[in-house]
PDB file of N, CA and C in Angstrom:
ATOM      1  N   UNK A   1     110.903  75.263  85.642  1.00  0.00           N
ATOM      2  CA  UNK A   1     110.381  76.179  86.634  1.00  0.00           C
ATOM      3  C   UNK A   1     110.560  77.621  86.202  1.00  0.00           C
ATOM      4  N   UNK A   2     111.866  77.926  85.352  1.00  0.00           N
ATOM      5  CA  UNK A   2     111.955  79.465  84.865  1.00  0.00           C
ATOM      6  C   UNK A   2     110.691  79.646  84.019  1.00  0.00           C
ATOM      7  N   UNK A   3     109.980  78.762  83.050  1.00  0.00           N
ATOM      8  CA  UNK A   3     109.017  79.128  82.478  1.00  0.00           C
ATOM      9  C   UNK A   3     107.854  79.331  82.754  1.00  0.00           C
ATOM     10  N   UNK A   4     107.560  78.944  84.394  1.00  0.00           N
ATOM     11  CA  UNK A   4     106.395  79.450  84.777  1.00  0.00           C
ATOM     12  C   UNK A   4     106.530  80.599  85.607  1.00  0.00           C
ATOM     13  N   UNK A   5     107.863  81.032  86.238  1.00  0.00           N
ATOM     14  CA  UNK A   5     108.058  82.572  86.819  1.00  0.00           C
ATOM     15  C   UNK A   5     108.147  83.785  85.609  1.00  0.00           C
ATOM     16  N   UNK A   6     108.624  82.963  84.350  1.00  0.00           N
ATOM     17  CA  UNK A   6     108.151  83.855  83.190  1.00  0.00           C
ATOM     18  C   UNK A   6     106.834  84.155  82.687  1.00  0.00           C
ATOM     19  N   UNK A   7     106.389  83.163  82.609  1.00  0.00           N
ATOM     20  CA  UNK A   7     104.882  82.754  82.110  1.00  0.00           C
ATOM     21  C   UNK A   7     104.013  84.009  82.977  1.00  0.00           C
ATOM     22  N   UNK A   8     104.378  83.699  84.527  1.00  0.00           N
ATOM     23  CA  UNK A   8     103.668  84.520  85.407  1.00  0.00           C
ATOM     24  C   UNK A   8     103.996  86.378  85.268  1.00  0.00           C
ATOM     25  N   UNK A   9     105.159  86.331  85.054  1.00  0.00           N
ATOM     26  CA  UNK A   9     106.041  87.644  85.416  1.00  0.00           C
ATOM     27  C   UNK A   9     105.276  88.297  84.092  1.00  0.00           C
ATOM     28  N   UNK A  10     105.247  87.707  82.614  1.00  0.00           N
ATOM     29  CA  UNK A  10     104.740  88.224  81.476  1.00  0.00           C
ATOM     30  C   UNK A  10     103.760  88.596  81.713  1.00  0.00           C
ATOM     31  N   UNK A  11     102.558  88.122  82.287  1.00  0.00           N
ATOM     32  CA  UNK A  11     100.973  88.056  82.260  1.00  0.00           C
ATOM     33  C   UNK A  11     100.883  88.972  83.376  1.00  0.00           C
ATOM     34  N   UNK A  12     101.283  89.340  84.084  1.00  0.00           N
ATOM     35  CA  UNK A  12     101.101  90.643  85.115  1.00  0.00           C
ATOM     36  C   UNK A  12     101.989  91.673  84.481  1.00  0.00           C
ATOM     37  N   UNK A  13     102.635  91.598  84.013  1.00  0.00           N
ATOM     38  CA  UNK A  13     103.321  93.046  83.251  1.00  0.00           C
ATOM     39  C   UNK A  13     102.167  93.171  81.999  1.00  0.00           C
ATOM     40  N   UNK A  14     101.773  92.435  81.446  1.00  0.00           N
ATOM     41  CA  UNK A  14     100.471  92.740  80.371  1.00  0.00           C
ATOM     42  C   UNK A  14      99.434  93.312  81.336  1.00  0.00           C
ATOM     43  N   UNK A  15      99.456  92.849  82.323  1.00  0.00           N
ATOM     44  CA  UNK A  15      98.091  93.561  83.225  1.00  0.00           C
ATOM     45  C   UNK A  15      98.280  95.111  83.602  1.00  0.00           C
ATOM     46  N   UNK A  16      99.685  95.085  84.321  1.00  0.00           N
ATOM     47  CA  UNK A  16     100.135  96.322  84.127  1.00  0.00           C
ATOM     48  C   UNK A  16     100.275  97.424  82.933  1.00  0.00           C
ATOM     49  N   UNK A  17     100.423  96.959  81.931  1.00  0.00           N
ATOM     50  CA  UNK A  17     100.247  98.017  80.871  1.00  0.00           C
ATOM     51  C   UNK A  17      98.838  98.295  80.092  1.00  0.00           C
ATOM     52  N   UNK A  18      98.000  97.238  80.714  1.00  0.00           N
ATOM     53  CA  UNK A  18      96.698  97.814  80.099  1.00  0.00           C
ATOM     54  C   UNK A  18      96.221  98.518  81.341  1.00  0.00           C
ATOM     55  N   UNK A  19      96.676  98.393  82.722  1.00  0.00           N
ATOM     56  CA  UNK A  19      96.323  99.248  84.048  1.00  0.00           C
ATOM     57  C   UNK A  19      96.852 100.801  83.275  1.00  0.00           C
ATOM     58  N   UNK A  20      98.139 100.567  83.094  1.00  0.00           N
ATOM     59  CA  UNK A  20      98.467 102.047  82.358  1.00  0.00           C
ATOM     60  C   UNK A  20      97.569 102.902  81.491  1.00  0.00           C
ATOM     61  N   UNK A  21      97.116 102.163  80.784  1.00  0.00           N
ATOM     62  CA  UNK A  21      96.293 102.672  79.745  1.00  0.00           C
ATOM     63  C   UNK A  21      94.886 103.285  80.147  1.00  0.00           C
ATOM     64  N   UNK A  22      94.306 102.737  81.254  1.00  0.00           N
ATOM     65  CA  UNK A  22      93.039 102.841  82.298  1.00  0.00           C
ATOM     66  C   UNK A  22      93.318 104.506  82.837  1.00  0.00           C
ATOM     67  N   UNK A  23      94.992 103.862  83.369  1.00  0.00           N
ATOM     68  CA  UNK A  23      95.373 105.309  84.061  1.00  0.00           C
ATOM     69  C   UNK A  23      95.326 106.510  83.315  1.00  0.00           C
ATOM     70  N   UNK A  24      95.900 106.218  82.092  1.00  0.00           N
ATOM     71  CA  UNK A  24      96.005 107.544  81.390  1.00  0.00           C
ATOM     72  C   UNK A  24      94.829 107.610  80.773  1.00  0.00           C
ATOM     73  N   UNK A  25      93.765 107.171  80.185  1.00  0.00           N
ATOM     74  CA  UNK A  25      92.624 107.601  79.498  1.00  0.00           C
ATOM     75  C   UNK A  25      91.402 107.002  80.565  1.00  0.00           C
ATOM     76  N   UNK A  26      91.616 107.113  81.611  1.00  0.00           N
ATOM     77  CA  UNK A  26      90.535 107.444  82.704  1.00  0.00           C
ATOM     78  C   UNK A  26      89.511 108.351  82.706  1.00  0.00           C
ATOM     79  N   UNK A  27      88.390 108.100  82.826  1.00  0.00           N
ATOM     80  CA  UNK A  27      87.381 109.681  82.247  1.00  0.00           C
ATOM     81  C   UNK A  27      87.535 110.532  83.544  1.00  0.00           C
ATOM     82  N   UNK A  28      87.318 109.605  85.079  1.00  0.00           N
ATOM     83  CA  UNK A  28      87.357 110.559  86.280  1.00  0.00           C
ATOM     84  C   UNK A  28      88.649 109.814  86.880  1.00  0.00           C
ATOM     85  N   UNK A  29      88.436 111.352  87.769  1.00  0.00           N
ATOM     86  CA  UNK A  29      90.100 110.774  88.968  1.00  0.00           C
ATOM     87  C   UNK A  29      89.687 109.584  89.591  1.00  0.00           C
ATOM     88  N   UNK A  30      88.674 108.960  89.930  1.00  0.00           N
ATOM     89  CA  UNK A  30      88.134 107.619  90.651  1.00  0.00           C
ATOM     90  C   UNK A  30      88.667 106.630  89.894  1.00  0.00           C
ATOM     91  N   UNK A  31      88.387 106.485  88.532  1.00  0.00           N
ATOM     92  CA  UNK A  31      88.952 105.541  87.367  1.00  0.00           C
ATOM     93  C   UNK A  31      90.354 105.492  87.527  1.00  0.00           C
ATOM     94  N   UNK A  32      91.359 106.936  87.736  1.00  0.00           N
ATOM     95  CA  UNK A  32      92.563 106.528  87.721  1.00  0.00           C
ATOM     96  C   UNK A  32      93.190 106.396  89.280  1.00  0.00           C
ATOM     97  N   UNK A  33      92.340 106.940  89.639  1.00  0.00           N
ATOM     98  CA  UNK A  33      93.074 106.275  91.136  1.00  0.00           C
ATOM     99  C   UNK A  33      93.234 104.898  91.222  1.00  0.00           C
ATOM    100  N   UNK A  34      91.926 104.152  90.768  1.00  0.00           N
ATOM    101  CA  UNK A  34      91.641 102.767  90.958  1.00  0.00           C
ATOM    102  C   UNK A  34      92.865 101.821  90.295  1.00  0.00           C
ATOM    103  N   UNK A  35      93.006 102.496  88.700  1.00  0.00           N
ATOM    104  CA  UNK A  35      94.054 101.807  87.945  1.00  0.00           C
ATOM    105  C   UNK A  35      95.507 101.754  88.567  1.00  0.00           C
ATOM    106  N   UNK A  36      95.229 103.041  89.219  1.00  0.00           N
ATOM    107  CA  UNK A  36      96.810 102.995  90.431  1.00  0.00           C
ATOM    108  C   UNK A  36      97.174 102.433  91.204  1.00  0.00           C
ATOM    109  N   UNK A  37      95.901 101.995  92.200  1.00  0.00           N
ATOM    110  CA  UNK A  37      96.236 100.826  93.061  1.00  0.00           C
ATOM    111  C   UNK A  37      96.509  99.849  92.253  1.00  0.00           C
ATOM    112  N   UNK A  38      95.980  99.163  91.708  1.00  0.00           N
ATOM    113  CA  UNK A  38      95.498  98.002  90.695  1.00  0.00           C
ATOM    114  C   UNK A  38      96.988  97.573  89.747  1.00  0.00           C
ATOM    115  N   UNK A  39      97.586  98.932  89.828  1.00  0.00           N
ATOM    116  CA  UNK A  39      98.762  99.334  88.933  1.00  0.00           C
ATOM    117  C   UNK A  39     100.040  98.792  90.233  1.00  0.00           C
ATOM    118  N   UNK A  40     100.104  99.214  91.449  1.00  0.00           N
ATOM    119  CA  UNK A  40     100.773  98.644  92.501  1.00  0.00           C
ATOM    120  C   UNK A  40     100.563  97.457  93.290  1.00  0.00           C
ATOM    121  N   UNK A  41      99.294  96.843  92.930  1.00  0.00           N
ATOM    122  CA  UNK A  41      98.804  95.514  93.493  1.00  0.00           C
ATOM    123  C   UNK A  41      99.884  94.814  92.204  1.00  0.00           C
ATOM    124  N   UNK A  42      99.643  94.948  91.397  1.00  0.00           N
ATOM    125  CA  UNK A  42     100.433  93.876  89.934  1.00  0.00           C
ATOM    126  C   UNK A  42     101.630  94.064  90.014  1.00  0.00           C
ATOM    127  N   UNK A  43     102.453  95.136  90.968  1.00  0.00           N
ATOM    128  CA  UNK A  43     103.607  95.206  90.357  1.00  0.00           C
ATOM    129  C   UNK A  43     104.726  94.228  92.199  1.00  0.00           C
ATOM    130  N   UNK A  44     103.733  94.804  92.894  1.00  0.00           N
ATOM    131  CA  UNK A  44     103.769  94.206  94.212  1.00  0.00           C
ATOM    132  C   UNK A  44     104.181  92.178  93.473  1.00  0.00           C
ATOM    133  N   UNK A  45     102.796  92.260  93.241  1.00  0.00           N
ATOM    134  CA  UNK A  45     102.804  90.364  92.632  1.00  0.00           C
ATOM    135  C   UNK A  45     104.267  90.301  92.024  1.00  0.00           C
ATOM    136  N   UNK A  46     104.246  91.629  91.131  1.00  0.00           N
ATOM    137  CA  UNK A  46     106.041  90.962  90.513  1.00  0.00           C
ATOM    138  C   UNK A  46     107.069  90.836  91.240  1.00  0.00           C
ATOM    139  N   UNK A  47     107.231  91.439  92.253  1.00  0.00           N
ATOM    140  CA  UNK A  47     108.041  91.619  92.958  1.00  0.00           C
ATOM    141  C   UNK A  47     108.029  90.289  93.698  1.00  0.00           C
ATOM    142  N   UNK A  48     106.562  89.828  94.031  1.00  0.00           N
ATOM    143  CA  UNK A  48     107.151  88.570  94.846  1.00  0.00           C
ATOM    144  C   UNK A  48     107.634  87.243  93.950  1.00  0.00           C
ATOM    145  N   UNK A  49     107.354  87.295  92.981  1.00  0.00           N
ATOM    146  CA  UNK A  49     107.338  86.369  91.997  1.00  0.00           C
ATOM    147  C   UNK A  49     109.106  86.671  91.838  1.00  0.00           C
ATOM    148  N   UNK A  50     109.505  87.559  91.853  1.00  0.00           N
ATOM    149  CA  UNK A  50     110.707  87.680  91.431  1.00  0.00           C
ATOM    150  C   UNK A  50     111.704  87.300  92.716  1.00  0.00           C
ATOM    151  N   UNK A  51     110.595  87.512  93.732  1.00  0.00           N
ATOM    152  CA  UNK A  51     111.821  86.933  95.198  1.00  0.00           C
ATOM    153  C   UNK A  51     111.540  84.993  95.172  1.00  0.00           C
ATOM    154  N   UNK A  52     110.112  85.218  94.515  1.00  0.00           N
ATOM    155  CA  UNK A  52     110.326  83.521  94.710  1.00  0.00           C
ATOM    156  C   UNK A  52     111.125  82.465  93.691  1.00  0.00           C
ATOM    157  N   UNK A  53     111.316  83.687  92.787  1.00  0.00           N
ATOM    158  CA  UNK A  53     112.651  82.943  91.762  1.00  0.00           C
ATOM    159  C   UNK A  53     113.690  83.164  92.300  1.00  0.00           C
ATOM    160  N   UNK A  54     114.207  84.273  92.591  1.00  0.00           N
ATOM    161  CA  UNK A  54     115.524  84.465  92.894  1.00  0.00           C
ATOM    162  C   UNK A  54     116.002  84.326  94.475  1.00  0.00           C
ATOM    163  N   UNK A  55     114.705  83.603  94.901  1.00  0.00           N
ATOM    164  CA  UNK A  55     114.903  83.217  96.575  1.00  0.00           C
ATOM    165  C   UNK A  55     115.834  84.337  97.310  1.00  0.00           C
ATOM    166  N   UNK A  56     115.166  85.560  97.577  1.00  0.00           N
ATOM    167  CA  UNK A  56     115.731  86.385  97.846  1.00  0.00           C
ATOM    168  C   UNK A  56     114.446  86.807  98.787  1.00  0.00           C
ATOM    169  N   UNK A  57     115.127  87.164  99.615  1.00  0.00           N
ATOM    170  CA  UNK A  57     114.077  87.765 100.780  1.00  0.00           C
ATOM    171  C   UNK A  57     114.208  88.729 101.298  1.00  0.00           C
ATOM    172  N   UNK A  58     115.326  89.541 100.868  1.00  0.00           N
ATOM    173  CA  UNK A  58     115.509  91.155 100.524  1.00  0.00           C
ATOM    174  C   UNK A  58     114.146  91.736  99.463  1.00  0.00           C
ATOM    175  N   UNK A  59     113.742  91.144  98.681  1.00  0.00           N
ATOM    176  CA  UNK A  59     112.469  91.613  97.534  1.00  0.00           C
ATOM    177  C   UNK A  59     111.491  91.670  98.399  1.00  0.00           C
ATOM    178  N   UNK A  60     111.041  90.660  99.302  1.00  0.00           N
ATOM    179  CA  UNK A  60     110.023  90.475  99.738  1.00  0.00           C
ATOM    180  C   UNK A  60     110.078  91.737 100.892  1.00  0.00           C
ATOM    181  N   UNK A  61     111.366  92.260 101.131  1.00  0.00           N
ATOM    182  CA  UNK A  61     110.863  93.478 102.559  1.00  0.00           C
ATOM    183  C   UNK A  61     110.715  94.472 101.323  1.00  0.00           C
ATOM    184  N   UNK A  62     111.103  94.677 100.065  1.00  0.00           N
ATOM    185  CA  UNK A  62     110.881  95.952  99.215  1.00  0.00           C
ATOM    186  C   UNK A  62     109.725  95.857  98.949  1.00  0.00           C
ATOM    187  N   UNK A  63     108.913  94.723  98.671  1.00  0.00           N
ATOM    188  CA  UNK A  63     107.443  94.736  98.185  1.00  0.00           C
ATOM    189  C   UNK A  63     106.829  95.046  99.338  1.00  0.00           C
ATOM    190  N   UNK A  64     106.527  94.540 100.724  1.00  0.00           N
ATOM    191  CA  UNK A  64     106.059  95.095 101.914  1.00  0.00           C
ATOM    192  C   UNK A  64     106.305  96.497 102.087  1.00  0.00           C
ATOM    193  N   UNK A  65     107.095  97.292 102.207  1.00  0.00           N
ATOM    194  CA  UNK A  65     107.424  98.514 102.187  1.00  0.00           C
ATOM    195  C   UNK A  65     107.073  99.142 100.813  1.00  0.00           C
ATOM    196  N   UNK A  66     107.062  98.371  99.798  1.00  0.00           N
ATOM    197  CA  UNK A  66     106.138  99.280  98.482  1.00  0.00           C
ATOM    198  C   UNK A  66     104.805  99.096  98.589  1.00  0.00           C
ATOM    199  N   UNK A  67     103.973  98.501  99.530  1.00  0.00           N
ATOM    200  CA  UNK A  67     102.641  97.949  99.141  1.00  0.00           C
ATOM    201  C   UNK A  67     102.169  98.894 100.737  1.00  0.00           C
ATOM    202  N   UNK A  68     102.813  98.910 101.594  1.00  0.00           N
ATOM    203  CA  UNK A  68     102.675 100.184 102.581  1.00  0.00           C
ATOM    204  C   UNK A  68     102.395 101.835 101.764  1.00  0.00           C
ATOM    205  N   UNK A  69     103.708 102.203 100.980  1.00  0.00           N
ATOM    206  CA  UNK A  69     103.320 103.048 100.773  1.00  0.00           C
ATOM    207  C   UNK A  69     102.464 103.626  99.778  1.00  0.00           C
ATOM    208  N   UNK A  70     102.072 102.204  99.069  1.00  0.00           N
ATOM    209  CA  UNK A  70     100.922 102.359  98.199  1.00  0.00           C
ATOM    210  C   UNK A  70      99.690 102.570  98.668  1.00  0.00           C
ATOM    211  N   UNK A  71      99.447 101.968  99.897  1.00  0.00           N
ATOM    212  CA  UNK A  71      98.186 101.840 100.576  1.00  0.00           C
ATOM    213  C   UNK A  71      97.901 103.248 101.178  1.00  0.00           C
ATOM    214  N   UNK A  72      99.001 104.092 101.601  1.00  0.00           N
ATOM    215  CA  UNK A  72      98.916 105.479 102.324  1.00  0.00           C
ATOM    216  C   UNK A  72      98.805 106.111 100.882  1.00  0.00           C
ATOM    217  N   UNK A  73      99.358 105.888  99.654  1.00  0.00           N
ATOM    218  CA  UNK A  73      99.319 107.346  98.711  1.00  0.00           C
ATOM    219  C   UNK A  73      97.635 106.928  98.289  1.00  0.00           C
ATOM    220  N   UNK A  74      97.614 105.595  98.459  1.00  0.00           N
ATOM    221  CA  UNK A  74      96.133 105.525  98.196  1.00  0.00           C
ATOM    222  C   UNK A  74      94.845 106.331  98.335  1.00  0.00           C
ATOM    223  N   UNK A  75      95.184 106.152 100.156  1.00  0.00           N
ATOM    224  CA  UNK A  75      94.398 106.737 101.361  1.00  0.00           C
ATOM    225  C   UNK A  75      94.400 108.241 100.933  1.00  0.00           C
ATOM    226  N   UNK A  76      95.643 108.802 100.703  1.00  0.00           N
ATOM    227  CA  UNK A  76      95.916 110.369 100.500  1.00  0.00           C
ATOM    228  C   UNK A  76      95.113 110.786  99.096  1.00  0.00           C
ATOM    229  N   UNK A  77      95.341 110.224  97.474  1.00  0.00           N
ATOM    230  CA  UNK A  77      94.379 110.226  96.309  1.00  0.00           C
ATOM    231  C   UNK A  77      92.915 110.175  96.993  1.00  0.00           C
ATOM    232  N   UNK A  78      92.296 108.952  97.242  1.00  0.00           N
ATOM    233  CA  UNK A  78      91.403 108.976  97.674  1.00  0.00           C
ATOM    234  C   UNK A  78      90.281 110.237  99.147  1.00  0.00           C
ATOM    235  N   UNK A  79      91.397 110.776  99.300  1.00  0.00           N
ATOM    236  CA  UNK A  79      90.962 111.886 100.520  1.00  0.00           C
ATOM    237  C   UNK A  79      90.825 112.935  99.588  1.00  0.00           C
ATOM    238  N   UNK A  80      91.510 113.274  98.581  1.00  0.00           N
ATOM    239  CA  UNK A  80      91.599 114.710  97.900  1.00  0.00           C
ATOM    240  C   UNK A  80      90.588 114.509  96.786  1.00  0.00           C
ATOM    241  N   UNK A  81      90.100 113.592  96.368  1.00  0.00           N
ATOM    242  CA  UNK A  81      89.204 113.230  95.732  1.00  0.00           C
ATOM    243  C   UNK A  81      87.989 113.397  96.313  1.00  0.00           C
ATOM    244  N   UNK A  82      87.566 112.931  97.426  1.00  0.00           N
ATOM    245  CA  UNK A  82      86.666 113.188  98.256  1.00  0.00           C
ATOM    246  C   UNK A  82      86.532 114.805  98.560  1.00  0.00           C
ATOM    247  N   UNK A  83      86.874 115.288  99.270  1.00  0.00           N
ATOM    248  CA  UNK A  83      87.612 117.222  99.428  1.00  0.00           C
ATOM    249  C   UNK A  83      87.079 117.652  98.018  1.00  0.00           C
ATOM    250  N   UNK A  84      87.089 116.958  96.818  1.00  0.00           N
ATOM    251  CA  UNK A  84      87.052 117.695  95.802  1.00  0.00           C
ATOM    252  C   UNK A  84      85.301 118.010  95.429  1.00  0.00           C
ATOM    253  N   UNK A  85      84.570 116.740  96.127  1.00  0.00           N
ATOM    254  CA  UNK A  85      83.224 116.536  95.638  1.00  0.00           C
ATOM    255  C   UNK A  85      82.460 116.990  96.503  1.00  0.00           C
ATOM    256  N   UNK A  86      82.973 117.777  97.352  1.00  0.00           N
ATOM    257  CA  UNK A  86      82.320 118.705  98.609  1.00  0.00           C
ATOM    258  C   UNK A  86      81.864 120.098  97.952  1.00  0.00           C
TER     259      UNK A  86
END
């Protein structure tokens, strides 16, 4: 069973670092906003993956409360982005 919370945990941290790469050589702020969410959706997944190994359900209120305030810095990128094309 550790080798498939690895298996999993590996293959979303690879997702995450090519999200990185999106982020930083993004042509517009839309591109990297997107990689940002995209960048906190994958890391969210690790987090639960890591409560469902370590049966911990303390992870699972940190990922809820990280995936909240991802969704508001979202909302906030996405508003100033908008503001910008006015």
């Amino acid at each position: 069973m550790i080798g498939f919370f690895a298996l999993a945990a590996g293959f979303l941290t690879l997702l995450v670092l090519i999200m990185a790469g999106r982020l930083i050589m993004g042509p517009t702020g839309a591109d990297r906003a997107v990689a940002l969410d995209a960048m906190n959706t994958l890391v969210i997944g690790i987090m639960i993956l890591l409560a469902a190994h370590f049966e911990s359900v303390v992870m699972v209120d940190v990922a809820i409360v990280y995936a909240a305030l991802s969704f508001v810095s979202t909302m906030f990128i996405a508003r100033y982005i908008e503001e910008g094309r006015k």
